[in-house]
C-alpha atoms as a PDB file:
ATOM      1  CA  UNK A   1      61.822  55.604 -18.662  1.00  0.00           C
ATOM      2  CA  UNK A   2      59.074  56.198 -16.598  1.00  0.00           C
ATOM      3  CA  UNK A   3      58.769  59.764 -14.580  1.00  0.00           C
ATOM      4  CA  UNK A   4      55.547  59.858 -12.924  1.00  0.00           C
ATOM      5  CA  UNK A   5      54.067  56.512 -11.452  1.00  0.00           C
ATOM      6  CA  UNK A   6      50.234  56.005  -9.976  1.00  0.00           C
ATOM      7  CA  UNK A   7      50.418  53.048  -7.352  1.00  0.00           C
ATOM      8  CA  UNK A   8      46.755  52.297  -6.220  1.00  0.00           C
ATOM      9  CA  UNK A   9      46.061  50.967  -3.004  1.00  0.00           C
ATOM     10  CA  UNK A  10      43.334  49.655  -0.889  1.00  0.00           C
ATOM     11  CA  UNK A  11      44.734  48.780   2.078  1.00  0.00           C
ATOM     12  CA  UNK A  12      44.408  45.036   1.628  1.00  0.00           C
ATOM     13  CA  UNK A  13      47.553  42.556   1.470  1.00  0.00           C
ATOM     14  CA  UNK A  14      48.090  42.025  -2.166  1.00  0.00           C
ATOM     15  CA  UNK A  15      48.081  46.128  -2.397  1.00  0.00           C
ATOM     16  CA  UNK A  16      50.171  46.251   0.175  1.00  0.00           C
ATOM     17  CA  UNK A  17      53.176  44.218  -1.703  1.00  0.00           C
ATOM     18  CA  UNK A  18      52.269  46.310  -4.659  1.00  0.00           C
ATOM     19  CA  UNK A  19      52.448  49.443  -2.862  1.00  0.00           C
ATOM     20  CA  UNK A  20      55.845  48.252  -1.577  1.00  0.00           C
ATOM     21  CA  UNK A  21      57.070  47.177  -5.062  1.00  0.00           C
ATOM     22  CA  UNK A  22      56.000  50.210  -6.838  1.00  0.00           C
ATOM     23  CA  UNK A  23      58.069  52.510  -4.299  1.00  0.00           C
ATOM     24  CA  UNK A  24      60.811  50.416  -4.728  1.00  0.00           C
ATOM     25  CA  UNK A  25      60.703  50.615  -8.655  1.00  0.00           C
ATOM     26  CA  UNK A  26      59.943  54.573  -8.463  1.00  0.00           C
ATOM     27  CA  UNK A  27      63.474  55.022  -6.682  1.00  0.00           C
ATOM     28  CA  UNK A  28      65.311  53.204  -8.990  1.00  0.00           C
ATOM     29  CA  UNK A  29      63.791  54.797 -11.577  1.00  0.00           C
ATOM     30  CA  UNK A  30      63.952  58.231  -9.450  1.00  0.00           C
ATOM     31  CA  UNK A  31      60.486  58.838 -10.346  1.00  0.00           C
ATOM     32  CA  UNK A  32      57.718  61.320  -8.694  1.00  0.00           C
ATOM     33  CA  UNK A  33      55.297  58.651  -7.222  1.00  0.00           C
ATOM     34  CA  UNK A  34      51.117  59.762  -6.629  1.00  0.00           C
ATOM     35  CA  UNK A  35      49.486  57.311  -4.312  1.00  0.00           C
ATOM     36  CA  UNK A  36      45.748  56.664  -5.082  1.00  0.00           C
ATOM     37  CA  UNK A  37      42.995  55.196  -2.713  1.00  0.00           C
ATOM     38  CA  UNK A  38      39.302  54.618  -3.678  1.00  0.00           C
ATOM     39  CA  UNK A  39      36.618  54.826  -1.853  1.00  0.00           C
ATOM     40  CA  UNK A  40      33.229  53.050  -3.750  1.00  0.00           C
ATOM     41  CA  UNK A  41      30.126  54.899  -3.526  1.00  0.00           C
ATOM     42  CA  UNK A  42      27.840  54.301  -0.311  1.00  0.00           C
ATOM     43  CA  UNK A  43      25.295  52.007  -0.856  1.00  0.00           C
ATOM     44  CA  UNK A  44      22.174  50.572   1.509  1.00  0.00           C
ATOM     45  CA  UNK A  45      22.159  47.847   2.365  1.00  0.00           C
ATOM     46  CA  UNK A  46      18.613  46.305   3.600  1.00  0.00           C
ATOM     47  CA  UNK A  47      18.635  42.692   5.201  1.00  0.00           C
ATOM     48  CA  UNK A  48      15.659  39.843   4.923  1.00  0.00           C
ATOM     49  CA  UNK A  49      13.659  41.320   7.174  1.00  0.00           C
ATOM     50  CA  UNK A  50      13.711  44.782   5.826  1.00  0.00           C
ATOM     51  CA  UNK A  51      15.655  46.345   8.749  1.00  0.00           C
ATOM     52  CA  UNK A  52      17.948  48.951   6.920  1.00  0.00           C
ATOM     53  CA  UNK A  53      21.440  48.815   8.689  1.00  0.00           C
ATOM     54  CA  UNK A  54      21.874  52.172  10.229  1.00  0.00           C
ATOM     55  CA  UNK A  55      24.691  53.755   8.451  1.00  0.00           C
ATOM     56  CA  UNK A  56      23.956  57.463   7.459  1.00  0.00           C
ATOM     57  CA  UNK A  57      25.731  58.324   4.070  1.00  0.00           C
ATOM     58  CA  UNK A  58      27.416  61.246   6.497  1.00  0.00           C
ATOM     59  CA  UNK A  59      28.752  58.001   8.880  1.00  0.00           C
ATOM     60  CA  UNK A  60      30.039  56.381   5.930  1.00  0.00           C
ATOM     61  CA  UNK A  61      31.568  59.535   4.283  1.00  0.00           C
ATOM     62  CA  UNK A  62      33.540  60.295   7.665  1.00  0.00           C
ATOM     63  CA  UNK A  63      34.481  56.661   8.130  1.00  0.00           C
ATOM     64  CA  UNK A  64      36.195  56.226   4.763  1.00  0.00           C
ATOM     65  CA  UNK A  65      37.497  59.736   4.945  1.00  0.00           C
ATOM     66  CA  UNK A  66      39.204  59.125   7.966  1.00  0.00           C
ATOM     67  CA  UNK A  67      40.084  55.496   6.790  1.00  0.00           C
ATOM     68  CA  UNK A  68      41.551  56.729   3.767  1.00  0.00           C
ATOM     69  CA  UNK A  69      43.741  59.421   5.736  1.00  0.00           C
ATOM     70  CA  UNK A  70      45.526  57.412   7.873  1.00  0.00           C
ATOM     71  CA  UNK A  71      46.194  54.583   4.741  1.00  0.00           C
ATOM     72  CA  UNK A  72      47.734  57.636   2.686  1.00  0.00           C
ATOM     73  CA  UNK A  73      49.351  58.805   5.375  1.00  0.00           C
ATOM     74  CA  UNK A  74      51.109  55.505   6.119  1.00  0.00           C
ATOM     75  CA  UNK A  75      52.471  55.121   2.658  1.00  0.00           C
ATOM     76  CA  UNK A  76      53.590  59.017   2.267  1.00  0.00           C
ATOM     77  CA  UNK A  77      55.536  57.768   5.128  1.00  0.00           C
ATOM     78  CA  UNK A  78      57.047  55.205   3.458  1.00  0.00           C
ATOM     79  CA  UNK A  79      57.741  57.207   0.335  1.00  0.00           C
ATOM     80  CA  UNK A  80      59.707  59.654   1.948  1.00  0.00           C
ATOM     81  CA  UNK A  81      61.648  57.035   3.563  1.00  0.00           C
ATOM     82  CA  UNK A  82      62.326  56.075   0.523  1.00  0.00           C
ATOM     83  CA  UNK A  83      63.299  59.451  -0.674  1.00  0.00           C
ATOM     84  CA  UNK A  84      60.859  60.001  -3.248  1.00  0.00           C
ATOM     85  CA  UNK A  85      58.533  62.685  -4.177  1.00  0.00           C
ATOM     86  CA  UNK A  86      54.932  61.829  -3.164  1.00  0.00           C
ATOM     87  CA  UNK A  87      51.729  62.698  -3.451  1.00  0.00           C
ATOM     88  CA  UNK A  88      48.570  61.084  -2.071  1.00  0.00           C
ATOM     89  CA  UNK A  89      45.346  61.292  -3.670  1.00  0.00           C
ATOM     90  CA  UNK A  90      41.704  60.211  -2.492  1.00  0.00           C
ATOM     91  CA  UNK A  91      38.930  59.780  -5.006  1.00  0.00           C
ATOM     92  CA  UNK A  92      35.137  58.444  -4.288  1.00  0.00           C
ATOM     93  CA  UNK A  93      34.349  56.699  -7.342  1.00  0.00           C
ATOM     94  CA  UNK A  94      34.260  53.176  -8.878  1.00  0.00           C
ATOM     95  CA  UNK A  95      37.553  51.495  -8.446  1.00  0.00           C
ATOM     96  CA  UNK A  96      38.982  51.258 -12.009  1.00  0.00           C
ATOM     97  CA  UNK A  97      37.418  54.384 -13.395  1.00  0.00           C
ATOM     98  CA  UNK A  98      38.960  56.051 -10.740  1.00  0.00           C
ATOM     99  CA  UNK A  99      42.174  54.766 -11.196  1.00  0.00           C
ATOM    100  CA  UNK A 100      42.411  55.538 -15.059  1.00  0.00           C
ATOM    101  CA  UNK A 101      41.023  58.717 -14.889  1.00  0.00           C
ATOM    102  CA  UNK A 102      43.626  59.805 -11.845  1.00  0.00           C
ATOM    103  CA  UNK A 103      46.863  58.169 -14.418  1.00  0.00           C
ATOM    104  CA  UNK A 104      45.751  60.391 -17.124  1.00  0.00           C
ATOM    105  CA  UNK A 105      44.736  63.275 -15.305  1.00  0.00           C
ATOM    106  CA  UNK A 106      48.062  63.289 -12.799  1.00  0.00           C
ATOM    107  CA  UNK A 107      50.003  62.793 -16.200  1.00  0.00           C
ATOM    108  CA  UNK A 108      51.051  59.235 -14.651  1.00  0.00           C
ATOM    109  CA  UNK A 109      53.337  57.476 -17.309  1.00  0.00           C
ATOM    110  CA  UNK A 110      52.745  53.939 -15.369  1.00  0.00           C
ATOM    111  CA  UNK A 111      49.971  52.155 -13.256  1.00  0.00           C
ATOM    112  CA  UNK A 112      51.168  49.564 -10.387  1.00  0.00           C
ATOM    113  CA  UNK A 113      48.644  48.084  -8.905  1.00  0.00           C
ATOM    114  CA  UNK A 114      48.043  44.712  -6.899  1.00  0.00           C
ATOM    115  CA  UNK A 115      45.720  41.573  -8.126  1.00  0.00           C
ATOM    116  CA  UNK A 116      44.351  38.659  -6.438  1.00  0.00           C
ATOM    117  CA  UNK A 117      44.597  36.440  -9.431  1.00  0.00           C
ATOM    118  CA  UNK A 118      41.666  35.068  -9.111  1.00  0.00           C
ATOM    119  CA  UNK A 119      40.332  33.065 -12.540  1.00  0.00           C
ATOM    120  CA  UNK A 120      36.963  31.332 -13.335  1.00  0.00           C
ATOM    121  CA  UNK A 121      33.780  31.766 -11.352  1.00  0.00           C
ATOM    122  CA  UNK A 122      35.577  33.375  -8.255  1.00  0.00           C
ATOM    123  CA  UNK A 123      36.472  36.363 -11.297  1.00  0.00           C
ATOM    124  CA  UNK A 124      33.252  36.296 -12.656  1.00  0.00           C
ATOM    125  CA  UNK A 125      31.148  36.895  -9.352  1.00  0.00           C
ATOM    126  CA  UNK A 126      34.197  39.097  -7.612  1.00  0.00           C
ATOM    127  CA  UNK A 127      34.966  40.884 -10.874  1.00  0.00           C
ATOM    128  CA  UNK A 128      38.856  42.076 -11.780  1.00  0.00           C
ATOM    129  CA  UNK A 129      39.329  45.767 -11.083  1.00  0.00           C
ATOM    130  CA  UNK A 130      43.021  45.144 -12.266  1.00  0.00           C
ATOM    131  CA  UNK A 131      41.425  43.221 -15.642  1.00  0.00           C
ATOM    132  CA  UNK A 132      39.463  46.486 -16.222  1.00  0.00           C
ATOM    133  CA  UNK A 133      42.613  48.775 -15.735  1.00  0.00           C
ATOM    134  CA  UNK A 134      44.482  46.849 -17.507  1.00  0.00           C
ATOM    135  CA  UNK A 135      41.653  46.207 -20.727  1.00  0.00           C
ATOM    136  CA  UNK A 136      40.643  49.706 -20.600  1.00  0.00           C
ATOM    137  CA  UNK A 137      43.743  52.079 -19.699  1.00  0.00           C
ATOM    138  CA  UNK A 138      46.087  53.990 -22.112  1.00  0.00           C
ATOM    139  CA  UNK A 139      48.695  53.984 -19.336  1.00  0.00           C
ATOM    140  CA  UNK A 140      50.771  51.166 -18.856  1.00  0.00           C
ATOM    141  CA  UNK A 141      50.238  48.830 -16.222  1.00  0.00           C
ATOM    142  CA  UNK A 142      52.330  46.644 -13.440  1.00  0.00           C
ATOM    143  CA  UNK A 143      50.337  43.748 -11.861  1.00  0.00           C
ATOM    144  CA  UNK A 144      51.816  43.329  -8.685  1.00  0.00           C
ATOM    145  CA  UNK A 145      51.343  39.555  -7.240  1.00  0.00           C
END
């Protein structure tokens, strides 16, 4: 059924149980499994009193470098515990553009990904990265709750 499967992760809780569903579904299936993590673009950030927080854009490229290292890392582990085929893959981008555009180009046949759930105002102000992989990709996709 499915051969090559994207799980995206961000580290939080709710990606975690995804991350742990979607390796469990890739060895039944026996499918190759690419594990993505996205890191959003630096932005600064500039407080009442116009006292910019100092953060270089180098600080903040090594931080979530580094940060997204030892996340991949720690699900390759898993993976191959698992016995599957992995690959890990970091991308600096927007969350779901990132995501689609690593399914199609990775030739992932399914997308498992995590959601909070969240519905009315909370969704509105937070925004659904899972709503816009889900509205916008040509790749099927597993919500993982």
């Amino acid at each position: 059924m499915f051969k090559r499967v994207l799980i995206a992760t961000d580290g939080s809780e709710i990606a975690t149980k995804a991350v742990r569903g979607g390796l469990e579904l890739a060895r039944s299936l026996n499918a190759q499994v690419a594990i993505l993590t996205v890191t959003e673009p630096w932005l600064g950030l500039v407080n009442t009193d116009l006292n910019a927080i100092n953060f270089s854009i180098e600080g903040y490229e090594k931080a979530t470098k580094e940060g997204a290292a030892r996340l991949l890392n720690k699900v390759r582990d898993e993976a191959v515990s698992l016995g599957l085929d992995c690959a890990t893959v970091h991308v600096n981008g927007y969350p779901a553009d990132a995501i689609i555009e690593t399914a199609e180009t990775a030739a992932c046949d399914l997308i498992v990904m995590g959601s909070h759930g969240r519905r009315g105002i909370a969704r509105l102000l937070l925004g659904s990265q899972a709503a816009k992989v889900v509205t916008l990709s040509s790749v099927p996709v597993l919500i993982w709750r």
